[in-house]
C-alpha atoms as a PDB file:
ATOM      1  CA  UNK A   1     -14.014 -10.275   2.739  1.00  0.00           C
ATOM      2  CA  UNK A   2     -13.366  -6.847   1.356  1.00  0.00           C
ATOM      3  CA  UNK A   3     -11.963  -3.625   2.037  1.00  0.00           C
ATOM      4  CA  UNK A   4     -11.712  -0.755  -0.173  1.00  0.00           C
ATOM      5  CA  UNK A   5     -11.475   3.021   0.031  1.00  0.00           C
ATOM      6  CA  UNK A   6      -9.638   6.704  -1.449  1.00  0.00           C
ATOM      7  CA  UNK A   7      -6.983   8.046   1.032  1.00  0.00           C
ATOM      8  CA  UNK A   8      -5.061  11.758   0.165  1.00  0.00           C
ATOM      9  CA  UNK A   9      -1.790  12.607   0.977  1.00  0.00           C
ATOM     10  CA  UNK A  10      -0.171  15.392   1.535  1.00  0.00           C
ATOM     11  CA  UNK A  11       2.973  14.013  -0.769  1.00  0.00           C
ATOM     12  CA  UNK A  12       4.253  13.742  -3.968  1.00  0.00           C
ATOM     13  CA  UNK A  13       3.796  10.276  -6.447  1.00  0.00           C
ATOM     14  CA  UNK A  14       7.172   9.369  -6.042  1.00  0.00           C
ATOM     15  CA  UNK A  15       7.327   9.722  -2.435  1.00  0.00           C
ATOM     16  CA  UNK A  16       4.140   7.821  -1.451  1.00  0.00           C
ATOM     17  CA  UNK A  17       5.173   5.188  -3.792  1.00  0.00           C
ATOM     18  CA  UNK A  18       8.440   4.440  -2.425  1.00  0.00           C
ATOM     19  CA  UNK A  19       6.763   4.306   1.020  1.00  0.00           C
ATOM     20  CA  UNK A  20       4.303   1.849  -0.145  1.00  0.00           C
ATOM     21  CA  UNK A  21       6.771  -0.846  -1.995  1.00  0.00           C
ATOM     22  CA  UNK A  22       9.083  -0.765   1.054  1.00  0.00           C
ATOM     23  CA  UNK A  23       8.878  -3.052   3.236  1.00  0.00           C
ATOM     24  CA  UNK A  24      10.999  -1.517   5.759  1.00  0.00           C
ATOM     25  CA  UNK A  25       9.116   1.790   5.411  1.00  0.00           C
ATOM     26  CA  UNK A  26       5.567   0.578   6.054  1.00  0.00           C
ATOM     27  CA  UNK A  27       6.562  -2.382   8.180  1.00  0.00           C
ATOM     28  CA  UNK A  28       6.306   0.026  11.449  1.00  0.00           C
ATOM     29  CA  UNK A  29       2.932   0.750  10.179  1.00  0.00           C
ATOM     30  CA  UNK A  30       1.524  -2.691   9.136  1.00  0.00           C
ATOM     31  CA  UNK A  31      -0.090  -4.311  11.854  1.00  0.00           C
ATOM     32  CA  UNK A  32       2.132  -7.594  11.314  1.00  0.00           C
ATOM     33  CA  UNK A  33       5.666  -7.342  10.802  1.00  0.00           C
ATOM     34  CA  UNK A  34       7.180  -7.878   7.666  1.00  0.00           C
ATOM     35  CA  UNK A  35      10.389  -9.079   6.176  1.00  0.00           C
ATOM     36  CA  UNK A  36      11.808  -8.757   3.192  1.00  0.00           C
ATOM     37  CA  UNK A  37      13.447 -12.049   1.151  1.00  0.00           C
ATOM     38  CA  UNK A  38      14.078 -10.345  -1.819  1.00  0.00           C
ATOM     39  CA  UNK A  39      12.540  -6.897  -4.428  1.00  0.00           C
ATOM     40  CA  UNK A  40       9.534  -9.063  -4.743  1.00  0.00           C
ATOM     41  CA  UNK A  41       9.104 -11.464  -1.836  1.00  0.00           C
ATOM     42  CA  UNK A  42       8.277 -10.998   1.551  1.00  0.00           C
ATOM     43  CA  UNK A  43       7.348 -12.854   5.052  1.00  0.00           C
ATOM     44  CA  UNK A  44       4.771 -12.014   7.927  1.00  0.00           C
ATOM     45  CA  UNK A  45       3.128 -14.204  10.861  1.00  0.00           C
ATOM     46  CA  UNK A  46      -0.075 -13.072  11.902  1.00  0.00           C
ATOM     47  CA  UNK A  47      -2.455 -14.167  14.724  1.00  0.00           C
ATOM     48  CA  UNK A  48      -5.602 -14.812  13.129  1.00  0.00           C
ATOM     49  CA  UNK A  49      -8.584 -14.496  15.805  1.00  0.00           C
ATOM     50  CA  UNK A  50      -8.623 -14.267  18.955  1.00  0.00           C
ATOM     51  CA  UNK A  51      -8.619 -16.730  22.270  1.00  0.00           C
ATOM     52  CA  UNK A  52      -9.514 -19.752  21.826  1.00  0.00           C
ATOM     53  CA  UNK A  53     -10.205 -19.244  18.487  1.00  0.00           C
ATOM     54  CA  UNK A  54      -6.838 -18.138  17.619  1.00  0.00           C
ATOM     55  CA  UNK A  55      -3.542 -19.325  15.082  1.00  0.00           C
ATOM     56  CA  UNK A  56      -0.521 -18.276  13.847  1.00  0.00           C
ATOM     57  CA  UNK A  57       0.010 -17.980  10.053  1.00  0.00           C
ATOM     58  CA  UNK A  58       3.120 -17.910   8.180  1.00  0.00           C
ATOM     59  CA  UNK A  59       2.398 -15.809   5.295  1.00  0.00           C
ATOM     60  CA  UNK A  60       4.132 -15.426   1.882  1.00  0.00           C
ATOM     61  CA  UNK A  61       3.978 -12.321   0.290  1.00  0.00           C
ATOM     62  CA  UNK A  62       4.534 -11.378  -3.030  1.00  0.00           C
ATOM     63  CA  UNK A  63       4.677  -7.841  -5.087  1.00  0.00           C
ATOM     64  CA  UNK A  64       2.822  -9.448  -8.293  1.00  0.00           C
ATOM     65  CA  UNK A  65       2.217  -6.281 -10.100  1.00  0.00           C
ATOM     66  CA  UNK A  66       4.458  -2.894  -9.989  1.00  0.00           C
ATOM     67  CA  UNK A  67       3.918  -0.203 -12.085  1.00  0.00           C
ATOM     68  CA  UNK A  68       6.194   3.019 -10.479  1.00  0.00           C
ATOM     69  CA  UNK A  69       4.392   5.329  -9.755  1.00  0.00           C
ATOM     70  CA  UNK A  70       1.037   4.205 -10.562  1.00  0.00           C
ATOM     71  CA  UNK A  71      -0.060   0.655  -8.852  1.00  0.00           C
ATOM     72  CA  UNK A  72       0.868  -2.395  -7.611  1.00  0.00           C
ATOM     73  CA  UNK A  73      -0.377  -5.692  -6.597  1.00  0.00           C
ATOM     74  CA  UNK A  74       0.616  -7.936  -3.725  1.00  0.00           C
ATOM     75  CA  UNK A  75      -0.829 -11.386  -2.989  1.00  0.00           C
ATOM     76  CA  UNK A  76      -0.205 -13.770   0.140  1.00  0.00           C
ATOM     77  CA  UNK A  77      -0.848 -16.939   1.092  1.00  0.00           C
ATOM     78  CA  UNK A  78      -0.397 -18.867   4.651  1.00  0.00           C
ATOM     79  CA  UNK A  79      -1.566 -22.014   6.700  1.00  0.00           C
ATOM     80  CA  UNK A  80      -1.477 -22.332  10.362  1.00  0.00           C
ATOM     81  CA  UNK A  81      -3.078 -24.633  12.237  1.00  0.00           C
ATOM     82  CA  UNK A  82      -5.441 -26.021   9.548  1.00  0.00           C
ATOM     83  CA  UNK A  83      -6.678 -22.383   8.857  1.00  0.00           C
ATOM     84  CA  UNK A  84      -5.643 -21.407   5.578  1.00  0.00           C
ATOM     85  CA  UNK A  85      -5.051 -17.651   4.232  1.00  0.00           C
ATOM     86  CA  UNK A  86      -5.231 -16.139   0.489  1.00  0.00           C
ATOM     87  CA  UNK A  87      -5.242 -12.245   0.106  1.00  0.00           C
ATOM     88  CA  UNK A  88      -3.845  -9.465  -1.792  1.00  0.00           C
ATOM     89  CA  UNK A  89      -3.966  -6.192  -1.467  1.00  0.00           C
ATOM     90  CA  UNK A  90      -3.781  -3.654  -4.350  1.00  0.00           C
ATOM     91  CA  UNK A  91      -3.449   0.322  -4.738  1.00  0.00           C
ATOM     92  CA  UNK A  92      -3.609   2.781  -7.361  1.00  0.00           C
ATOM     93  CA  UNK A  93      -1.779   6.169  -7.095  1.00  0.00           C
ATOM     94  CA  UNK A  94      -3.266   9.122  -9.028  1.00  0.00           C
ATOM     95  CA  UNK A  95      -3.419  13.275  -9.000  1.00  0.00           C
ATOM     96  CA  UNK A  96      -5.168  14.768  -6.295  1.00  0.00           C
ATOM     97  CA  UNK A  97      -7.367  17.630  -6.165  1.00  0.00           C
ATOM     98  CA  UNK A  98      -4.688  19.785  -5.731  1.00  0.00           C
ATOM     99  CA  UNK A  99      -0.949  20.493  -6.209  1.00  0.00           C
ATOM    100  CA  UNK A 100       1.341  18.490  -3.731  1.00  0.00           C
ATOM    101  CA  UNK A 101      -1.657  16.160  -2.948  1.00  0.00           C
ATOM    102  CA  UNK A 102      -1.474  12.213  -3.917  1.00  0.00           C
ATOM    103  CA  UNK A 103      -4.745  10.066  -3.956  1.00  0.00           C
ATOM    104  CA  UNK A 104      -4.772   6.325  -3.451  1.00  0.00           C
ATOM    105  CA  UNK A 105      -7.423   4.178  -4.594  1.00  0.00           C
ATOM    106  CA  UNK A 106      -6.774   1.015  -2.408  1.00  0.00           C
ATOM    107  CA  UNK A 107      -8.460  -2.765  -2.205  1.00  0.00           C
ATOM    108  CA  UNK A 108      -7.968  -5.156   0.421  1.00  0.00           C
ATOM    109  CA  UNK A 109      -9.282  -8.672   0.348  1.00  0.00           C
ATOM    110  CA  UNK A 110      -8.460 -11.560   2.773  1.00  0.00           C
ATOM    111  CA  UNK A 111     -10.632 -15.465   2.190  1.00  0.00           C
ATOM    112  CA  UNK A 112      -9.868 -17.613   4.695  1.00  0.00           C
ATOM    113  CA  UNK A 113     -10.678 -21.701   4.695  1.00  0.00           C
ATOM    114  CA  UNK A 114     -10.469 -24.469   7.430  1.00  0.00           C
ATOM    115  CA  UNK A 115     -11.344 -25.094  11.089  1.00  0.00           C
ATOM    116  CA  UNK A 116     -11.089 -21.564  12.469  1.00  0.00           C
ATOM    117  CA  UNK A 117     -11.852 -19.895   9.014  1.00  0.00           C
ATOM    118  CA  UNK A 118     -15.746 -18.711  10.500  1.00  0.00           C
ATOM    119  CA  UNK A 119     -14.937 -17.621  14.064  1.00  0.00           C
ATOM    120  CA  UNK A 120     -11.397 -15.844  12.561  1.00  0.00           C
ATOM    121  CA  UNK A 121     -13.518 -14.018   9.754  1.00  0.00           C
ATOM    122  CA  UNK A 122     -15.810 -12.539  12.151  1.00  0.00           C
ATOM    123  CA  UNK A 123     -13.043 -11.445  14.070  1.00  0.00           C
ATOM    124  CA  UNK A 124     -11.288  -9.793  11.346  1.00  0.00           C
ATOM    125  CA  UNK A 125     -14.741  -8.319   9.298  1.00  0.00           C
ATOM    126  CA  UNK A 126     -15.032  -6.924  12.867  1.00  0.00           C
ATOM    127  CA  UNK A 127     -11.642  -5.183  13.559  1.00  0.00           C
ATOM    128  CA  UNK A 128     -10.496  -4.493   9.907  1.00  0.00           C
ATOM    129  CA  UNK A 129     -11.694  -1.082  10.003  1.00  0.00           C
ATOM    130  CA  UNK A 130      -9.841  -0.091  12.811  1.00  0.00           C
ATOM    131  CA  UNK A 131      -6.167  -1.725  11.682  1.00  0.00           C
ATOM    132  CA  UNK A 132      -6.853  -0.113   8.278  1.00  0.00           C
ATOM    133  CA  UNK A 133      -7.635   3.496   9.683  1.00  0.00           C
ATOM    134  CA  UNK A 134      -4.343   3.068  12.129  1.00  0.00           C
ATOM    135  CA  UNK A 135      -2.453   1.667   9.271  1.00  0.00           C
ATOM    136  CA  UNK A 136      -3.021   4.781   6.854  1.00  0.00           C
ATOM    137  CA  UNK A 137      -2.857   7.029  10.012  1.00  0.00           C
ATOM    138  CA  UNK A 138       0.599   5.793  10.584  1.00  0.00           C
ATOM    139  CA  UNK A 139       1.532   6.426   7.103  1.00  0.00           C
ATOM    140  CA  UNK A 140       0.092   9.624   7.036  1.00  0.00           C
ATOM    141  CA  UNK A 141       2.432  10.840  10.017  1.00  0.00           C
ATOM    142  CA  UNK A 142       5.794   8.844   7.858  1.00  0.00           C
ATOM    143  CA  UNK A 143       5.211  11.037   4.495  1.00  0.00           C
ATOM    144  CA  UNK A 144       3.772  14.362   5.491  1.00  0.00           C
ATOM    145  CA  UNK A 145       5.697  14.687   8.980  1.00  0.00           C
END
């Protein structure tokens, strides 16, 4: 599945940047914690579904593509009780409309494979909306106060 959409901020480049490749900046905001191995790699464990229909996967992350100041790429795989995860997520920073504003152009896209892989997908097609608007609400509130 995919997400996609255009967020403005109320920041500069350089300041919406270094909130987005942080790990410990936008951790708060993610809606899975996230720890940092090294400048490029990074863990999470996330509950994929719900109920019954429900596992925990151990996800590796890793910052692919950085360009500062401009984009980046981050991919992730996990497995977790014979549910397997592949995403990435990517953003592109440009000019906005006016002084002082930054726009992001940002993709999100999660497959998922194995025995919860259909009820898990619903699950997520249905709630990925919401976690995406909290997620850039959060960060809205972290870099323009």
């Amino acid at each position: 599945m995919r997400f996609q959409g255009t967020t403005d901020f109320m920041a500069e480049r350089p300041e919406i940047w270094a909130f987005l490749v942080n790990p410990s900046r936008i951790g708060p905001c993610a809606p899975v914690p996230i720890e940092r191995v090294d400048d490029t790699h990074f863990r999470a464990t996330a509950k994929v579904g719900s109920g019954i229909f429900s596992a925990k996967v151990s996800l590796e992350l890793e910052l692919v593509e950085a360009i500062e100041h401009e984009r980046a790429l981050l991919e992730g795989r996990g497995r977790g009780s014979g549910t397997t995860l592949t995403g990435s997520t990517s953003f592109q920073l440009r000019n906005g409309t006016m002084d002082g504003i930054t726009t992001v152009d940002w993709v999100a896209e999660i497959e998922l494979e194995g025995m919860l892989a259909g009820p898990a997908g619903r699950i997520i097609a249905e709630q990925g909306e919401r976690a995406i608007s909290q997620l850039l609400d959060c960060i809205r509130v972290q870099v323009e106060g």
